[in-house]
Protein backbone atom coordinates (compact mmCIF):
# COMPACT_ATOMS: atom_id res chain seq x y z
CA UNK A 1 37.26 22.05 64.65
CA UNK A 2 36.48 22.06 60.61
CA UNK A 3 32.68 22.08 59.73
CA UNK A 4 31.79 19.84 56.99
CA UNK A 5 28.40 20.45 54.73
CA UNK A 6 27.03 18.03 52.64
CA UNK A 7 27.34 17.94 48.82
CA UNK A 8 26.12 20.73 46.82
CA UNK A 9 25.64 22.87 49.42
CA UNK A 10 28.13 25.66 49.88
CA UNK A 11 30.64 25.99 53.37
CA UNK A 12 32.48 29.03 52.40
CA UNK A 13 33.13 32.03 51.08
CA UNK A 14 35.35 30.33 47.78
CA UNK A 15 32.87 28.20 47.04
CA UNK A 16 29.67 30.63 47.08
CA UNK A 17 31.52 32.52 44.68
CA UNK A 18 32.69 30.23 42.43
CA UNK A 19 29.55 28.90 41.90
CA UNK A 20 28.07 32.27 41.69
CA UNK A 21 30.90 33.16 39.19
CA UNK A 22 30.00 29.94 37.14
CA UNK A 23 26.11 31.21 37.12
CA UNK A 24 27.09 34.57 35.59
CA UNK A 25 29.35 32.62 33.39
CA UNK A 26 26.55 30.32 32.01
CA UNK A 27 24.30 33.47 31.81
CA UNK A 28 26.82 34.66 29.13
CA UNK A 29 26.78 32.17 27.36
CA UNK A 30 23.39 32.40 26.41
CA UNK A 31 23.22 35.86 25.71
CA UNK A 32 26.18 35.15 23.42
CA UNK A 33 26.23 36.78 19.95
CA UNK A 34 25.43 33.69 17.55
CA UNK A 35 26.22 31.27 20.81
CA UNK A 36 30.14 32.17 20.57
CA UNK A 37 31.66 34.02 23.93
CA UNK A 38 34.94 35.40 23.86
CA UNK A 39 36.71 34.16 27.07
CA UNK A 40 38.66 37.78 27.49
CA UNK A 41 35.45 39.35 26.87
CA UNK A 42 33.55 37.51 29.81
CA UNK A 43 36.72 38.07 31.92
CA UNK A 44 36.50 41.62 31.69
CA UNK A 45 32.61 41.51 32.17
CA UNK A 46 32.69 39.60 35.43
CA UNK A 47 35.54 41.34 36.84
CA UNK A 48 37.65 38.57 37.42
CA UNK A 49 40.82 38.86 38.51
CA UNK A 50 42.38 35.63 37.98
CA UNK A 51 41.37 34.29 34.36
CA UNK A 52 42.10 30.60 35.73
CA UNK A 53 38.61 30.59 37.30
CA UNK A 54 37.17 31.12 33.75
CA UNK A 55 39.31 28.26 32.65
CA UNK A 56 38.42 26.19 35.83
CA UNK A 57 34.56 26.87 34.29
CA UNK A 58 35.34 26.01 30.99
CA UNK A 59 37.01 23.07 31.31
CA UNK A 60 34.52 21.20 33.72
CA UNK A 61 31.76 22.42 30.72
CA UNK A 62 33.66 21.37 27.98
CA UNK A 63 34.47 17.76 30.42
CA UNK A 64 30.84 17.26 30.80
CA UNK A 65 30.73 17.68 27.00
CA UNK A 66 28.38 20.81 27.23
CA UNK A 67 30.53 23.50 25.18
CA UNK A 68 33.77 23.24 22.72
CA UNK A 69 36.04 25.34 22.42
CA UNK A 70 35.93 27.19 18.51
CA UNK A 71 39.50 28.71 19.17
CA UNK A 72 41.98 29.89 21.90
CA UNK A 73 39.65 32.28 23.42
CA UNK A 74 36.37 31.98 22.53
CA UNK A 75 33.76 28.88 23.27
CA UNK A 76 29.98 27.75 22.46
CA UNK A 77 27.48 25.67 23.26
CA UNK A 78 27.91 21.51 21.81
C-alpha cells in the first residue's frame, strides 16, 4: 500500500534530494560573482549527474519570476 505525506513535506528519497539539490542551488546563487552563475559551473560544483535537474531548478525560479536567464548558460537574480 503507497504512503501519502502531506504537502511540503518530503516521502522519499527523490524528493529529499531534489529539494536539497535546489538549497545548494540557491546557495550559489548568492555567492555568485556579481549575482551571475554559470549553469555548467554549478553542475560541476554539485556533482550532478543529470544537468536536467539544474534546468528543472531553473525553470520553476525563472516561472516564479525570481531569476532570468542572461544567456544559454548562465542566470541571476530578477
Amino acid at each position: 500500500m503507497a504512503e501519502f505525506s502531506s504537502p511540503g513535506t518530503p516521502s522519499g528519497r527523490h524528493e529529499k534530494s531534489l529539494g536539497l539539490l535546489t538549497t545548494k542551488f540557491v546557495n550559489l546563487l548568492q555567492e555568485a560573482k556579481d549575482g551571475v552563475l554559470d549553469l555548467k559551473m554549478a553542475a560541476d560544483t554539485l556533482a550532478v549527474r543529470q544537468k536536467r535537474r539544474i534546468y528543472d531548478i531553473t525553470n520553476v525560479l525563472e516561472g516564479i519570476g525570481l531569476i532570468e536567464k542572461k544567456s544559454k548558460n548562465s542566470i541571476q537574480w530578477k
